[in-house]
N, C-alpha and C. Protein backbone atom coordinates (compact mmCIF):
# COMPACT_ATOMS: atom_id res chain seq x y z
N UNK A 1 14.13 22.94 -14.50
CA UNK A 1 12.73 23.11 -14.14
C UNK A 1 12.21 21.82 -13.51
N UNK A 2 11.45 22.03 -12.14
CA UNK A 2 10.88 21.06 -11.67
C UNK A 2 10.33 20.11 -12.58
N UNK A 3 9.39 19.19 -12.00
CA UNK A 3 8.67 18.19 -13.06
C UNK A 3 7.25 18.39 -12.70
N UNK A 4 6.42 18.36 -13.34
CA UNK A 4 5.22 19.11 -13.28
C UNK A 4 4.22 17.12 -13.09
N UNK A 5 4.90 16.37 -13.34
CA UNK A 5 4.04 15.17 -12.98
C UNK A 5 3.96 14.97 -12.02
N UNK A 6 2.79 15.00 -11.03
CA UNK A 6 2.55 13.92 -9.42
C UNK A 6 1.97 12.95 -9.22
N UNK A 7 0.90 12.54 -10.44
CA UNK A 7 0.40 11.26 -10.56
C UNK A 7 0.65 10.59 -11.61
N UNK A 8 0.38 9.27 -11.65
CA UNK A 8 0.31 8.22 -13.16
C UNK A 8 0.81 7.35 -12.70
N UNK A 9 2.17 6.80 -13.77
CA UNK A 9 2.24 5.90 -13.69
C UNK A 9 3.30 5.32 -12.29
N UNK A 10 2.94 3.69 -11.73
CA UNK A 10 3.52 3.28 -10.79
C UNK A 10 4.71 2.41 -11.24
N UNK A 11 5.27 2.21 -10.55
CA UNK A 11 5.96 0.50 -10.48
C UNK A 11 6.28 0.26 -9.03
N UNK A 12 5.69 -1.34 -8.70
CA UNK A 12 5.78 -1.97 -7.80
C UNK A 12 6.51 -2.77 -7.81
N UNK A 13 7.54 -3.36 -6.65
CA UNK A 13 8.57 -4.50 -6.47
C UNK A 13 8.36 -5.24 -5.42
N UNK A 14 8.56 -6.47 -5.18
CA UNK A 14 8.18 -7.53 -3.95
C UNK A 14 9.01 -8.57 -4.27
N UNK A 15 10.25 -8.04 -2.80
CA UNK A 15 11.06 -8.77 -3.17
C UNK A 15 12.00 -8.62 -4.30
N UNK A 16 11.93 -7.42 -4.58
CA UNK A 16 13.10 -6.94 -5.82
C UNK A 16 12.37 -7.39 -7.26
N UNK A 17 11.09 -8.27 -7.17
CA UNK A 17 10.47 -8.39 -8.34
C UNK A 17 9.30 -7.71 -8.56
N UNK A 18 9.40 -6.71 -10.03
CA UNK A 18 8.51 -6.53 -10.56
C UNK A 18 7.16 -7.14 -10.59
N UNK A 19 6.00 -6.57 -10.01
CA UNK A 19 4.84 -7.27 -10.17
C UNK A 19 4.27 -6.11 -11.38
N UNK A 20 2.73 -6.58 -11.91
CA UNK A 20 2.29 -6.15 -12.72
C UNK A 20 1.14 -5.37 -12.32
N UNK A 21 1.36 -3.99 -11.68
CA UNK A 21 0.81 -3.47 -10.82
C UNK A 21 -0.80 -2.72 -11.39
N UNK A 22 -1.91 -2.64 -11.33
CA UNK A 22 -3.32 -2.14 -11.98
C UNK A 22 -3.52 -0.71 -11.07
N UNK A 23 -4.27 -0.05 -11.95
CA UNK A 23 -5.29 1.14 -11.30
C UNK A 23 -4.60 1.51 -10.36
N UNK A 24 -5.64 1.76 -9.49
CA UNK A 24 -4.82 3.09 -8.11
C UNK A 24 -4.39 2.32 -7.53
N UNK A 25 -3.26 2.32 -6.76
CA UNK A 25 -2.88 2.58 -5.41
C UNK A 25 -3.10 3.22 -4.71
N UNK A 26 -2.30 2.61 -2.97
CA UNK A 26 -2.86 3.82 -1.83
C UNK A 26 -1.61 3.02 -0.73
N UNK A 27 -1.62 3.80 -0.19
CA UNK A 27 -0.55 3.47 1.15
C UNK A 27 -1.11 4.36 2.05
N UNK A 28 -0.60 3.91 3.36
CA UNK A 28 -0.37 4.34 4.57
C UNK A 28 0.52 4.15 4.93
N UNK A 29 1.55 5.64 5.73
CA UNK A 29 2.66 5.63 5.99
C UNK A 29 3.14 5.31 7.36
N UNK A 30 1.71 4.60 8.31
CA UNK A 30 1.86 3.88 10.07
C UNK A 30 1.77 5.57 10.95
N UNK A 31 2.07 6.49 10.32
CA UNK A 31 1.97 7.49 11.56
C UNK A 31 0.28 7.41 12.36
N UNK A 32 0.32 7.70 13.48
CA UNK A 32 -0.77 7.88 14.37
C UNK A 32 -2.05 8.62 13.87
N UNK A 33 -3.49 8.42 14.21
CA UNK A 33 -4.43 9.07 13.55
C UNK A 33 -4.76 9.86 14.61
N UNK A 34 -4.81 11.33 14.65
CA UNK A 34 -5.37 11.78 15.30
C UNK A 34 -6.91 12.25 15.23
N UNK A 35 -7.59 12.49 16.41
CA UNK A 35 -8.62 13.10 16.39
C UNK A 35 -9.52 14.11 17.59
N UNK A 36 -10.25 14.85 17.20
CA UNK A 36 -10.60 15.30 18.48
C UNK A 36 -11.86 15.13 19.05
N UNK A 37 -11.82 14.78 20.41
CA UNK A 37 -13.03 14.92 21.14
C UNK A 37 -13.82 15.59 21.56
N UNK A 38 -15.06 15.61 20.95
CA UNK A 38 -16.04 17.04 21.17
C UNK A 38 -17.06 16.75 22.12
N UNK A 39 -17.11 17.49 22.63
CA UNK A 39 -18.32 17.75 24.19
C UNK A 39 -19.80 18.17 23.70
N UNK A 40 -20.33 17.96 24.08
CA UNK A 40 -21.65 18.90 23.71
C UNK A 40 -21.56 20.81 23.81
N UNK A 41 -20.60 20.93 23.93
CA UNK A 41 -19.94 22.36 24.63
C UNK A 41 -19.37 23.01 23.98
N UNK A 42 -18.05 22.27 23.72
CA UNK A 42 -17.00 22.63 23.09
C UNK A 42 -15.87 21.24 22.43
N UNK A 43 -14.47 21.26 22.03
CA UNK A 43 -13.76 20.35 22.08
C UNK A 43 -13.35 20.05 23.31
N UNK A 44 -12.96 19.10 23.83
CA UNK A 44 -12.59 18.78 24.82
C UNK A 44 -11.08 18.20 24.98
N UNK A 45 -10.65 17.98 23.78
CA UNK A 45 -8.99 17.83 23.84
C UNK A 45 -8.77 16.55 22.45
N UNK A 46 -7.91 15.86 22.53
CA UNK A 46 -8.07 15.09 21.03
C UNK A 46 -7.39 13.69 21.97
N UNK A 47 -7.10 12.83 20.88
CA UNK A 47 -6.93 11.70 21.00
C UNK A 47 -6.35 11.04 19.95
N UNK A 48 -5.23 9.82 20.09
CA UNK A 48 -4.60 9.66 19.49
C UNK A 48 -4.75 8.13 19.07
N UNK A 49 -4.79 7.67 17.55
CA UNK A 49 -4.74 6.03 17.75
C UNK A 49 -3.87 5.35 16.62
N UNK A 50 -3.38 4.19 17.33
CA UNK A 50 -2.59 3.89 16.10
C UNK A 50 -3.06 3.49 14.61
N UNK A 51 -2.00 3.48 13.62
CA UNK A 51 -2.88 2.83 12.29
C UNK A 51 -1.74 1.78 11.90
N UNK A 52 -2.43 1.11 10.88
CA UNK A 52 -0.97 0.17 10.29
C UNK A 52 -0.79 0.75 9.02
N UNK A 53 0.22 0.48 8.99
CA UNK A 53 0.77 0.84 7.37
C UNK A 53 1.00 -0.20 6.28
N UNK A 54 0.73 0.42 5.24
CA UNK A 54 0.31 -0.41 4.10
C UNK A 54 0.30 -0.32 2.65
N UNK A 55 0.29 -1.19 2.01
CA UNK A 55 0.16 -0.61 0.54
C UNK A 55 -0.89 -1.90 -0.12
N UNK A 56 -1.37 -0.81 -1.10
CA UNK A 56 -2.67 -1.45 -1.35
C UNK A 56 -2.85 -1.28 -2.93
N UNK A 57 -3.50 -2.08 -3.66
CA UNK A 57 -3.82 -1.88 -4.89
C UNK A 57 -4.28 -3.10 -5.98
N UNK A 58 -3.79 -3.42 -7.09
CA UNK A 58 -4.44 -4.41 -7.50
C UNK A 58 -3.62 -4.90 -8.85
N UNK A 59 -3.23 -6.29 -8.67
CA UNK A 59 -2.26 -6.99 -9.28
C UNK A 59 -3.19 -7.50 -10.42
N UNK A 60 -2.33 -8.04 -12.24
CA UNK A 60 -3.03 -8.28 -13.27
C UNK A 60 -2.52 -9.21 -12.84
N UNK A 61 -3.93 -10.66 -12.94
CA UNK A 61 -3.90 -11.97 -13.17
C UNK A 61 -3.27 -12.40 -14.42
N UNK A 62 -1.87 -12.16 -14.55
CA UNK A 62 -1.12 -13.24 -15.72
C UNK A 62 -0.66 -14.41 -15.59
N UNK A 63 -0.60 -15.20 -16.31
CA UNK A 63 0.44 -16.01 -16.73
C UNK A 63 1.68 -15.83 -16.30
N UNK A 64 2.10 -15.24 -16.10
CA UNK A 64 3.25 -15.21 -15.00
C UNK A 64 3.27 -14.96 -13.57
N UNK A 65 2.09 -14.17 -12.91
CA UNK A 65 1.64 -14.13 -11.43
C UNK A 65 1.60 -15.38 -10.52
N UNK A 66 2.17 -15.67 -9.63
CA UNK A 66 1.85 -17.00 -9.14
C UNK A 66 0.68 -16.43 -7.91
N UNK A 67 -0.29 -16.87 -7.77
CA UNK A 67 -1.19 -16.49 -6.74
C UNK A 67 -0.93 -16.52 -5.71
N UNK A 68 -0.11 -18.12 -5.18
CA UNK A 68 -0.51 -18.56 -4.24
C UNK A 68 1.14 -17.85 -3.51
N UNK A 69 1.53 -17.29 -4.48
CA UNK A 69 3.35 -16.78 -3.89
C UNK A 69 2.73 -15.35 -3.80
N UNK A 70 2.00 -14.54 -3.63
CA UNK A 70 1.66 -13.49 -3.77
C UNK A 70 0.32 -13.68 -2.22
N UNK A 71 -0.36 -14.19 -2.24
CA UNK A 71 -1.61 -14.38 -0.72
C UNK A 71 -0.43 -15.04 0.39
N UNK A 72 0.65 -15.81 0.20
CA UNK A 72 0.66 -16.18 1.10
C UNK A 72 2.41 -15.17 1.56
N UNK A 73 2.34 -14.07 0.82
CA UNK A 73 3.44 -13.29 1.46
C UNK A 73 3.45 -13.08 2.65
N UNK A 74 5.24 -12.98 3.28
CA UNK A 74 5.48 -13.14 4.35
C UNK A 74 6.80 -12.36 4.53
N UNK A 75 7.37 -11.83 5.52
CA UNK A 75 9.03 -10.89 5.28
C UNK A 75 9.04 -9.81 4.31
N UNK A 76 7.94 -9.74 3.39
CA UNK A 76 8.60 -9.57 2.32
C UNK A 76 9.01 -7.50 2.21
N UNK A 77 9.73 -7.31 1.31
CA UNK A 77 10.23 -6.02 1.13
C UNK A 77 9.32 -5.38 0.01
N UNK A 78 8.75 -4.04 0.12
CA UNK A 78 8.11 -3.65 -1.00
C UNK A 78 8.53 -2.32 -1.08
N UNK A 79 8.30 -2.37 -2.89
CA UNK A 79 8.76 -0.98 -2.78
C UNK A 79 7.50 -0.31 -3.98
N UNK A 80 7.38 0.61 -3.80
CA UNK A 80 6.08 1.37 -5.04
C UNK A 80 6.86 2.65 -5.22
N UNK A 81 7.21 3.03 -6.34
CA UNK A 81 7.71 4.09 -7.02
C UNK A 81 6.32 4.83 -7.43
N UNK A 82 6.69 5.64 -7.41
CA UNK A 82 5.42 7.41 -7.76
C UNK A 82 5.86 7.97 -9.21
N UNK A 83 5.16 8.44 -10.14
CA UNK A 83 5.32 9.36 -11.01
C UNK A 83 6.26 10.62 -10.69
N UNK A 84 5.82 11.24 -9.47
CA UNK A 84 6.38 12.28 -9.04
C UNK A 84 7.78 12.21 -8.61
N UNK A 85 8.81 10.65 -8.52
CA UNK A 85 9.77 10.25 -8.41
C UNK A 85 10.34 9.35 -7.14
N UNK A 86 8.96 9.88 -5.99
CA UNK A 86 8.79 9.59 -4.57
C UNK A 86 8.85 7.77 -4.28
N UNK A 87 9.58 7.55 -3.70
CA UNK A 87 9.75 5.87 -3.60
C UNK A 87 8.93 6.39 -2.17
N UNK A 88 8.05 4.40 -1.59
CA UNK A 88 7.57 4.43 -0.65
C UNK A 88 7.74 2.84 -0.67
N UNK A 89 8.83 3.03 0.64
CA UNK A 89 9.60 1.40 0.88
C UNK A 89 9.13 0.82 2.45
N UNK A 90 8.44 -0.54 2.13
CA UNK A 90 8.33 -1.57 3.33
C UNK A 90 8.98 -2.63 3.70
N UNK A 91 9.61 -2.68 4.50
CA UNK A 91 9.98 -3.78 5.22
C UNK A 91 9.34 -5.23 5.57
N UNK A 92 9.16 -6.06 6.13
CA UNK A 92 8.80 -7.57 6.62
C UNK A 92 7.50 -7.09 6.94
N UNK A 93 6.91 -7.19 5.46
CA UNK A 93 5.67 -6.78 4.77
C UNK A 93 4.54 -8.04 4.56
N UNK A 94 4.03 -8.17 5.07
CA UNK A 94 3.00 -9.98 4.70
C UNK A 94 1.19 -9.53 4.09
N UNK A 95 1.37 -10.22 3.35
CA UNK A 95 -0.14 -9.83 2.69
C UNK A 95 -1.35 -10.26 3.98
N UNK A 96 -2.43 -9.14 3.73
CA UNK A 96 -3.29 -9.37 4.28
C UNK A 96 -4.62 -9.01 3.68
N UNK A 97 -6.08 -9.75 4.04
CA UNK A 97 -7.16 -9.75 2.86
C UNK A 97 -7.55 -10.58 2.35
N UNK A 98 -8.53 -10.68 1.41
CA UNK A 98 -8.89 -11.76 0.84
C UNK A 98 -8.55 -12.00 -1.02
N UNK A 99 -7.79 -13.12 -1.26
CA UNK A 99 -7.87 -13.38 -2.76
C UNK A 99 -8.75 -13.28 -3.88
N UNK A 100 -10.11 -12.33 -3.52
CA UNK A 100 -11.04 -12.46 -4.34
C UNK A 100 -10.70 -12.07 -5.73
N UNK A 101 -10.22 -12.79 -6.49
CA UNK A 101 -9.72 -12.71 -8.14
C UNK A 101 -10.97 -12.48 -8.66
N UNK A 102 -11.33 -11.36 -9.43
CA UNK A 102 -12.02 -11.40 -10.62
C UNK A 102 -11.40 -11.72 -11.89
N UNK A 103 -12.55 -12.47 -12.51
CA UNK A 103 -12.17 -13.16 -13.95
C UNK A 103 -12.77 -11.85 -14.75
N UNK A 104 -13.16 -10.84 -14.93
CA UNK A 104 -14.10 -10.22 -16.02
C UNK A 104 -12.36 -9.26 -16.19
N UNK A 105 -11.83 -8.79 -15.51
CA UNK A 105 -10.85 -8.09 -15.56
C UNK A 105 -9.35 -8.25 -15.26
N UNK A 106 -9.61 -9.33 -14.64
CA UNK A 106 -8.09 -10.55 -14.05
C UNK A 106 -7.10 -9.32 -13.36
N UNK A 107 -8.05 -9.24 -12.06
CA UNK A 107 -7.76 -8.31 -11.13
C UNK A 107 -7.32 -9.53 -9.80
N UNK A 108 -6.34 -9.32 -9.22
CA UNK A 108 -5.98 -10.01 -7.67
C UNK A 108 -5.42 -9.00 -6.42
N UNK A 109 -6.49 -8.63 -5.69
CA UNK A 109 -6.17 -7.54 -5.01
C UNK A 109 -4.94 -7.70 -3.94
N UNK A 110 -4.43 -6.98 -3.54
CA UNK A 110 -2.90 -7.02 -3.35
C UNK A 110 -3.33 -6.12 -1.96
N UNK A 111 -2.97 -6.55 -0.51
CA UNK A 111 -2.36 -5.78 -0.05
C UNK A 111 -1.83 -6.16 1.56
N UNK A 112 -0.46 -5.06 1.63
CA UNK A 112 0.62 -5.57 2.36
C UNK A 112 0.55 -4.53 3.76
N UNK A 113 0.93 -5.44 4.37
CA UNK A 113 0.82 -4.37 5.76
C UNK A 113 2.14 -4.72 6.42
N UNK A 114 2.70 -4.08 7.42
CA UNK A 114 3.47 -3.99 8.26
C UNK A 114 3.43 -3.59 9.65
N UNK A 115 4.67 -3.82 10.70
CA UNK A 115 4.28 -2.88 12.03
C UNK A 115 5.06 -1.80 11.99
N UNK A 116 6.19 -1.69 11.00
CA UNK A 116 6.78 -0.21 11.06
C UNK A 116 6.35 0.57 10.28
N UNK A 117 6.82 1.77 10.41
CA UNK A 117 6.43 2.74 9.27
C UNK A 117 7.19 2.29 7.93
N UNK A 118 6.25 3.13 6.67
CA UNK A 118 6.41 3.22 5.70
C UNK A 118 7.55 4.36 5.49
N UNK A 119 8.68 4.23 5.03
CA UNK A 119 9.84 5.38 4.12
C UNK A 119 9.26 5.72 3.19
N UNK A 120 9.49 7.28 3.29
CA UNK A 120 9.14 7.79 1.95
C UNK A 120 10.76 8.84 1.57
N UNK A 121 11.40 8.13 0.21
CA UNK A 121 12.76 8.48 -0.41
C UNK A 121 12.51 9.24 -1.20
């Protein structure tokens, strides 16, 4: 029998290391955004634009997190595992964003972009 889980819990890797991954995630898998162009009339045909791909979410400020090895990623390989079993793997991945650490919850927001697409295994 299938597995009836599609959400919960994650695990994230960077660089083959375990980070200590918080709350939601979200990715983008780089495919194209489409959309369509409407006339005062009717549609008029659509249009296509690129997006970047990414993974996004929010790292626990521990004692073992190094900050400044985490903002100033660069090359790096990521991988985020799904509940549902679904891996979603990046390549020469470099953080982008701002380090705004909250202290009330020792939250360090995390997120990685790329120019290729995102794999989904």
């Amino acid at each position: 029998m299938a597995s009836k889980f599609v959400a919960g819990i994650i695990q994230l890797q960077v660089n083959s290391q375990t980070k200590d991954a918080k709350g939601e995630f979200t990715f983008n898998l780089g495919y194209p955004k489409r959309k369509t162009i409407v006339g005062n009339d009717k549609p008029h045909g659509a249009a296509t634009e690129a997006t970047i791909p990414f993974i996004e979410g929010k790292l626990t400020f521990s004692d073992t997190l190094d900050v400044v090895d985490v903002v100033t990623l660069r090359d790096a390989d990521a991988v985020l595992t799904l509940e549902n079993g679904k891996v979603i793997s990046g390549k020469d991945m470099y953080y982008t964003g701002d380090a705004d650490i909250t202290t009330n919850e020792g939250e360090v927001p995390f997120r990685l972009e790329c120019s290729e697409k995102l794999e989904v295994l």
